[in-house]
C-alpha atoms as a PDB file:
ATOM      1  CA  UNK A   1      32.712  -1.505  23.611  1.00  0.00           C
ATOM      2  CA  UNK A   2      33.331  -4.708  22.170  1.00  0.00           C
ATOM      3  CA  UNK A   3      30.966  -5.577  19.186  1.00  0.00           C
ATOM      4  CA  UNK A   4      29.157  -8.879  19.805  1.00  0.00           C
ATOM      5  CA  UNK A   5      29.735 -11.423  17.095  1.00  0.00           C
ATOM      6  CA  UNK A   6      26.815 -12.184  14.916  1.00  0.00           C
ATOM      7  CA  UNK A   7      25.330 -16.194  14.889  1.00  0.00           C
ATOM      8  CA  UNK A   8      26.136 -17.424  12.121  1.00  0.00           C
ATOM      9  CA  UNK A   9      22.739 -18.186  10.349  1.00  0.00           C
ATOM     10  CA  UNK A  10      22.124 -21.376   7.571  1.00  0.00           C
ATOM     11  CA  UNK A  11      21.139 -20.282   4.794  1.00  0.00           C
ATOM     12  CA  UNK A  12      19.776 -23.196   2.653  1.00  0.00           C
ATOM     13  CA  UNK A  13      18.304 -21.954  -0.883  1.00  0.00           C
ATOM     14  CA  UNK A  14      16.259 -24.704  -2.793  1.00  0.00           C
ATOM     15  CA  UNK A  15      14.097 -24.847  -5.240  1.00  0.00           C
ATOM     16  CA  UNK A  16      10.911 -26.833  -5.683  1.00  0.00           C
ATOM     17  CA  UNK A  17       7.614 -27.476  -8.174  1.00  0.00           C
ATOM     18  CA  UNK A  18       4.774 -26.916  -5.439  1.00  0.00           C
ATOM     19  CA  UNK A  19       2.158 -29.541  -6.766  1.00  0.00           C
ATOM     20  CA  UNK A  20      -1.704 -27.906  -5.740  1.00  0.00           C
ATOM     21  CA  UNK A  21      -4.289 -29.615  -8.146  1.00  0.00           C
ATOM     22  CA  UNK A  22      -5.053 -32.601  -5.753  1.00  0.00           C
ATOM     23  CA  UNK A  23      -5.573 -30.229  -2.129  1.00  0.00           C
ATOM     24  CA  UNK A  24      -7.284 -27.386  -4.552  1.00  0.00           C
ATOM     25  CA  UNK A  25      -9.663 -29.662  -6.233  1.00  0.00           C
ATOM     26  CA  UNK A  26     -12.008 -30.737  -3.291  1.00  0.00           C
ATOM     27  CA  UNK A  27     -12.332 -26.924  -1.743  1.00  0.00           C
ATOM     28  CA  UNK A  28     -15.572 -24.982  -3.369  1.00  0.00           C
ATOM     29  CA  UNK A  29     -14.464 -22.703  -6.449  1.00  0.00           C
ATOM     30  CA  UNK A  30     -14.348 -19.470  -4.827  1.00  0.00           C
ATOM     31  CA  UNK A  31     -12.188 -21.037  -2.181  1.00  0.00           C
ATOM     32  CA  UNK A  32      -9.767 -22.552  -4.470  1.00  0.00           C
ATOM     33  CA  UNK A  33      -7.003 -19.571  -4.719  1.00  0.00           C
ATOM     34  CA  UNK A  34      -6.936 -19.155  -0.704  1.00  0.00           C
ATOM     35  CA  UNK A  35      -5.713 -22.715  -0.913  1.00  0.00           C
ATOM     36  CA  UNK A  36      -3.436 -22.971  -3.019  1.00  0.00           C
ATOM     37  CA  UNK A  37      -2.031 -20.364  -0.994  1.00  0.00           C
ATOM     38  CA  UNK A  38      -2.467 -22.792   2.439  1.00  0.00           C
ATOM     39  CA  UNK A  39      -1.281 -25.372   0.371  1.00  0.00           C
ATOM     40  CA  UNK A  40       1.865 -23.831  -0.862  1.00  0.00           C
ATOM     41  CA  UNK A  41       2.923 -22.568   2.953  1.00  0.00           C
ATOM     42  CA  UNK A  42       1.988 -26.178   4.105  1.00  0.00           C
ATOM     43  CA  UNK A  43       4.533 -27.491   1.214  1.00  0.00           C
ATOM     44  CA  UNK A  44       7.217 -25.322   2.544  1.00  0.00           C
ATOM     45  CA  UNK A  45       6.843 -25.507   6.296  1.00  0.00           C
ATOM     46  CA  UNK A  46       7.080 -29.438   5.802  1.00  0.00           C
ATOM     47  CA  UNK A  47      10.421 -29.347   3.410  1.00  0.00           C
ATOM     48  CA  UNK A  48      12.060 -26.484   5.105  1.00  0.00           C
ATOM     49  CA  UNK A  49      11.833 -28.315   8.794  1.00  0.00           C
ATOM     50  CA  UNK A  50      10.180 -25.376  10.237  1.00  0.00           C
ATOM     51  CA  UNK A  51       9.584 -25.876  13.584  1.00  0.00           C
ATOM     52  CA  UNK A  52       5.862 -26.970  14.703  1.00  0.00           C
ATOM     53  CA  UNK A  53       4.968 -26.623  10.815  1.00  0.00           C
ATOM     54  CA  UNK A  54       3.838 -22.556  11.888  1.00  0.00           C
ATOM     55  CA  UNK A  55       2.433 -20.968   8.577  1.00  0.00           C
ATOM     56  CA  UNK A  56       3.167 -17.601   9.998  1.00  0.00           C
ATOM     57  CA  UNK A  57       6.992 -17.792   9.851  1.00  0.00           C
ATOM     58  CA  UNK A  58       6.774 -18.605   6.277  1.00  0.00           C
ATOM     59  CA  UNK A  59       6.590 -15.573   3.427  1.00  0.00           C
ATOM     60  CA  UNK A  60       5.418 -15.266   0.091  1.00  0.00           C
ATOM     61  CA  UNK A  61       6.650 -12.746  -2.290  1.00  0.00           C
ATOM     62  CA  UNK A  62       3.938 -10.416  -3.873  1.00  0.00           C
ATOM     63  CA  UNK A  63       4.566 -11.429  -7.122  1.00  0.00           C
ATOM     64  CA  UNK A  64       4.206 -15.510  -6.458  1.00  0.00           C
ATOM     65  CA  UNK A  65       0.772 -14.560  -4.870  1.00  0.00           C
ATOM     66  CA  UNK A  66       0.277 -12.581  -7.961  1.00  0.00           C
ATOM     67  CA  UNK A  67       1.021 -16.090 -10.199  1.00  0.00           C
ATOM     68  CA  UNK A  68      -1.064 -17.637  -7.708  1.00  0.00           C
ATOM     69  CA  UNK A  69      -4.210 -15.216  -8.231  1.00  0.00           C
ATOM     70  CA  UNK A  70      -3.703 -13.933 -11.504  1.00  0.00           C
ATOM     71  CA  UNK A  71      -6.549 -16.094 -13.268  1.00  0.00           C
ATOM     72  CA  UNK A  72      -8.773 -15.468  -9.984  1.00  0.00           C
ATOM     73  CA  UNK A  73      -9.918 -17.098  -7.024  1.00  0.00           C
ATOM     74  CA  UNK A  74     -11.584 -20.142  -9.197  1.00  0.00           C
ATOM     75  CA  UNK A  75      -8.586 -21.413 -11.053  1.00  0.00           C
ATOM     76  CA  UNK A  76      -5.350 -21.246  -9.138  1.00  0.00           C
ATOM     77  CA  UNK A  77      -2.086 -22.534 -11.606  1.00  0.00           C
ATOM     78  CA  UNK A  78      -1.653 -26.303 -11.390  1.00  0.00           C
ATOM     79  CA  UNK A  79       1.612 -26.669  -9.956  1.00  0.00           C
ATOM     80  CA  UNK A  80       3.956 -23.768  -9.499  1.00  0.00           C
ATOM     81  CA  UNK A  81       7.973 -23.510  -9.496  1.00  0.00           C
ATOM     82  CA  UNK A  82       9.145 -21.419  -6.097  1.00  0.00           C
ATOM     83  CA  UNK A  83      12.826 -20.299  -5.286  1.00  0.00           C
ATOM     84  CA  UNK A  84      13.114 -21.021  -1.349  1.00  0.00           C
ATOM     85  CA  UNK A  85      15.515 -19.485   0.775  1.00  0.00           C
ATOM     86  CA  UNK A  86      15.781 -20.315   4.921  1.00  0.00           C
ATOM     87  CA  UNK A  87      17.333 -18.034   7.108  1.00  0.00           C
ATOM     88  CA  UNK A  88      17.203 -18.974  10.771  1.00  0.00           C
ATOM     89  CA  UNK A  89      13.336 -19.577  11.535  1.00  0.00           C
ATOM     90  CA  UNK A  90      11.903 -17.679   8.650  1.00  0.00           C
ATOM     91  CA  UNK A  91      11.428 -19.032   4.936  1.00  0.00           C
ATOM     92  CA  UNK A  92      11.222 -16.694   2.188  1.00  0.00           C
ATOM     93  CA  UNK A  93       9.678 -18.101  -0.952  1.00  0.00           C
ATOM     94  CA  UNK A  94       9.958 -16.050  -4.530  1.00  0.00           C
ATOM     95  CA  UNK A  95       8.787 -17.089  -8.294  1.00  0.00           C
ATOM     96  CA  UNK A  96      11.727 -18.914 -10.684  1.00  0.00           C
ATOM     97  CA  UNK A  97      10.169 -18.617 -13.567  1.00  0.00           C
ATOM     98  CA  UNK A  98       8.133 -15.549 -14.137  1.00  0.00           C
ATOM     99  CA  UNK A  99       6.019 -15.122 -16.856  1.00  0.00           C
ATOM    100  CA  UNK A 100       6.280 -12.042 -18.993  1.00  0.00           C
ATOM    101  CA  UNK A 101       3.455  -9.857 -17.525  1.00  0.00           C
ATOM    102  CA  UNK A 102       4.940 -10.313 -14.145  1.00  0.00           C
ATOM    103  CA  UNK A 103       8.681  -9.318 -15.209  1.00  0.00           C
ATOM    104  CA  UNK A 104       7.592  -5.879 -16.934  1.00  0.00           C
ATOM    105  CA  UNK A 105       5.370  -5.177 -13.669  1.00  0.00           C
ATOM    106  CA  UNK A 106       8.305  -5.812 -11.669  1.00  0.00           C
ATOM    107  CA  UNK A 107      10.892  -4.015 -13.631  1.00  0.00           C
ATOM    108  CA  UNK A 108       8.161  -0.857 -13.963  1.00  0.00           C
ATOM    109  CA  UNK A 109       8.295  -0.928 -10.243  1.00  0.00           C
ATOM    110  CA  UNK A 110      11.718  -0.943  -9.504  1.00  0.00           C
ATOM    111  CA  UNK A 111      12.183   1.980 -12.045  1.00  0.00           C
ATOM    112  CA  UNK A 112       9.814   3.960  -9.980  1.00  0.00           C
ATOM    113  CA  UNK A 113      11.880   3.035  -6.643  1.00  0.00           C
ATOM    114  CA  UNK A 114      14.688   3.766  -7.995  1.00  0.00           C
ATOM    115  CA  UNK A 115      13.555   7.093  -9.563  1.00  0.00           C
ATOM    116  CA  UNK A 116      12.199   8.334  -6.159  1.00  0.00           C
ATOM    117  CA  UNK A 117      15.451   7.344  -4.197  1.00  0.00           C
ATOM    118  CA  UNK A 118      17.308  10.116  -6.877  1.00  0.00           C
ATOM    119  CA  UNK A 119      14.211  12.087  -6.484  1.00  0.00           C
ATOM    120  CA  UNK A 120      15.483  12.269  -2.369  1.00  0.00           C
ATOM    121  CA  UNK A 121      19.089  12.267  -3.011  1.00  0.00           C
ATOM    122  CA  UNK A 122      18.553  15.411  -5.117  1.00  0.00           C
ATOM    123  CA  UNK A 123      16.155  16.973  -2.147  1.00  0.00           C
ATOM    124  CA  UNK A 124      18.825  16.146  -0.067  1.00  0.00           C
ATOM    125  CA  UNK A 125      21.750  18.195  -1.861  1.00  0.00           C
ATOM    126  CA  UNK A 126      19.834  20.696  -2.030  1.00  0.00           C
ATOM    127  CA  UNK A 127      19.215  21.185   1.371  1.00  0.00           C
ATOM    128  CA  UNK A 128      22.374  20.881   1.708  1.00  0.00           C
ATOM    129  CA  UNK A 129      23.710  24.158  -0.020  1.00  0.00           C
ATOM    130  CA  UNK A 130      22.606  26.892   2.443  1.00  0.00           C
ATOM    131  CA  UNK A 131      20.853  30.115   1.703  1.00  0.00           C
ATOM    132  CA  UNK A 132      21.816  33.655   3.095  1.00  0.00           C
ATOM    133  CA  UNK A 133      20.175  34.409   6.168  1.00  0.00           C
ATOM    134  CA  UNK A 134      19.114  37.844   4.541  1.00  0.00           C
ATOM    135  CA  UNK A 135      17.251  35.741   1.553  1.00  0.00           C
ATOM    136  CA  UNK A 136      15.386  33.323   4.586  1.00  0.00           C
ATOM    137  CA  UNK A 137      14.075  36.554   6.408  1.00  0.00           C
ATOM    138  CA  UNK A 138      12.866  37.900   3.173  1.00  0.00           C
ATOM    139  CA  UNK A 139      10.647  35.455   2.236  1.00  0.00           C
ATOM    140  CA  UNK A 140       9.496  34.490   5.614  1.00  0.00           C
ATOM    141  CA  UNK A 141       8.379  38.021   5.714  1.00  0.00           C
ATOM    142  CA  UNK A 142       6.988  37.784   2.162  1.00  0.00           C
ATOM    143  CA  UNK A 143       4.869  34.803   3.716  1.00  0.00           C
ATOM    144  CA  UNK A 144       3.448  36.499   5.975  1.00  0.00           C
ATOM    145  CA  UNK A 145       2.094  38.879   4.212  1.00  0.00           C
ATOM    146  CA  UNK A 146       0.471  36.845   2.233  1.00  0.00           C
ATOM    147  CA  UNK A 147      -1.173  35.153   4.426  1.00  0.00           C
ATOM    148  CA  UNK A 148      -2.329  38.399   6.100  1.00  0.00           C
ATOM    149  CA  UNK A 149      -3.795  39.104   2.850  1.00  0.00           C
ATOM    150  CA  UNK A 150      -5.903  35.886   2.531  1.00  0.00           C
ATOM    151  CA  UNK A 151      -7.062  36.393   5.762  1.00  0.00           C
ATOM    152  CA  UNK A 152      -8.165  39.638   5.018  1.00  0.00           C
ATOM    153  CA  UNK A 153      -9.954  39.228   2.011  1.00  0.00           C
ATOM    154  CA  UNK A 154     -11.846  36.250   2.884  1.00  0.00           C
ATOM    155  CA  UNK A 155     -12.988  38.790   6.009  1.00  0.00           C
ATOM    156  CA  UNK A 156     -14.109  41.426   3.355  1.00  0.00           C
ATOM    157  CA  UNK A 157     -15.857  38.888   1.563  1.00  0.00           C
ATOM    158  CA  UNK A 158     -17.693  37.518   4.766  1.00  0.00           C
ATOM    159  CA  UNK A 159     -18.831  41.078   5.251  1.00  0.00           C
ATOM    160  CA  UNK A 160     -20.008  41.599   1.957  1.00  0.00           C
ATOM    161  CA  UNK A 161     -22.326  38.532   2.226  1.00  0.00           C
ATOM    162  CA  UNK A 162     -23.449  39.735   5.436  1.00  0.00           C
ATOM    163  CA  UNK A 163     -24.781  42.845   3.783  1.00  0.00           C
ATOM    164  CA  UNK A 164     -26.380  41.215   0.802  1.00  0.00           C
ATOM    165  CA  UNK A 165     -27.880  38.808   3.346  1.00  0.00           C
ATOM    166  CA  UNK A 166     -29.653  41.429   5.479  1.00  0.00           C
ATOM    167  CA  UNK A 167     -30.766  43.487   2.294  1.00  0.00           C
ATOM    168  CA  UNK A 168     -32.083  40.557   0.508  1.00  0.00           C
ATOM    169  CA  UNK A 169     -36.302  40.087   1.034  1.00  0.00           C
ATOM    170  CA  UNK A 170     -37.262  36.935   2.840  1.00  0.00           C
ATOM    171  CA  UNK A 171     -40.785  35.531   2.424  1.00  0.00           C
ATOM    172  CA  UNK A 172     -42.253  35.533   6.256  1.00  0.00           C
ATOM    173  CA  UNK A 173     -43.882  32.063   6.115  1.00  0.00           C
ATOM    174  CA  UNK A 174     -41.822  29.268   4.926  1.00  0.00           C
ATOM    175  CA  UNK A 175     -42.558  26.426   3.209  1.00  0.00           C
ATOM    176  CA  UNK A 176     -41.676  22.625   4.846  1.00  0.00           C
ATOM    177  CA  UNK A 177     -38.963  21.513   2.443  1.00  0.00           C
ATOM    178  CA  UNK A 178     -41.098  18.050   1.919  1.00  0.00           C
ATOM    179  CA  UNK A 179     -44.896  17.242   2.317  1.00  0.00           C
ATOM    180  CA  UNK A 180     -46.045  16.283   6.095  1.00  0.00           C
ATOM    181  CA  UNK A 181     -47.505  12.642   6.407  1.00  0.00           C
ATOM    182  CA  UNK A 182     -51.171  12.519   6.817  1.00  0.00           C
ATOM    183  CA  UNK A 183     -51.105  10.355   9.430  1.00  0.00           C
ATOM    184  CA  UNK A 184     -49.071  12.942  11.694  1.00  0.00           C
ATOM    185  CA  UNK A 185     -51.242  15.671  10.096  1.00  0.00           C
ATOM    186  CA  UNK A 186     -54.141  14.362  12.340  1.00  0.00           C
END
């Protein structure tokens, strides 16, 4: 089979100071973060030329809507600085400049993917290397006999409450756990 040749896709990378105090400033204040959001995808769907100006086709990354909310909902940043890359329909924007906070966040959490990928890897060697059969029927019969024994002894112990149950004296009348209302006492 013949491999199909892939369309060659523009990629245009730009990079732009997003003004939002003028669209932000007539919204209520617990409104104003939402819209600087709005008002940052509006920005970019009008520079990039995306086609019928769809908001949906544009994406933020987490750590520009981080900028964006990290004083709260009432004071978004003034004006931000975004990296913007197009490739085919969809526009990908990312911070420049990231302020210190946001760089150890983001180099914490790239530790911990990378950390887990070894933490696979090494699963995966180990699979890898194969056991005896001998050693596999062993402890799948060691297993089961454990689990026989939990299921026994949580029988033993359901019989022994049983017993202590029926022994136990019971007062004959029992008491309503709260008060009746007078007016269904009537």
């Amino acid at each position: 089979m013949a491999k199909k040749p892939e369309p060659k896709t523009d990629k245009i990378e730009r990079e732009y100071v997003i003004p939002l105090r003028e669209k932000c400033r007539v919204v209520p204040r617990y409104k104003k973060s939402n819209k600087a959001i709005k008002t940052i995808k509006e920005f970019l769907a009008r520079h990039m030329k995306v086609r019928d100006r769809d908001l949906n086709k544009i994406k933020l990354d987490k750590y520009l809507n981080e900028a964006v909310w990290f004083r709260g909902i009432r004071k978004p940043p003034i004006k931000i600085k975004v990296k913007v890359v197009k490739e085919g329909d969809i526009v990908r924007a990312e911070l420049a400049e990231m302020p210190d906070k946001l760089k150890f966040k983001k180099l914490r959490e790239e530790k911990r993917e990378q950390k887990a990928v070894e933490g696979v890897s090494k699963k995966k060697v180990e699979k890898v290397e194969e056991k005896p059969t001998e050693q596999v029927a062993e402890k799948k019969k060691e297993e089961k006999e454990k689990k026989s024994a939990v299921v026994e002894a949580g029988q033993k112990r359901g019989k022994d409450a049983a017993k202590q149950m029926k022994h136990q004296t019971v007062s004959k009348v029992k008491q309503p756990k709260r008060p009746v209302r007078k007016a269904l006492e009537k």
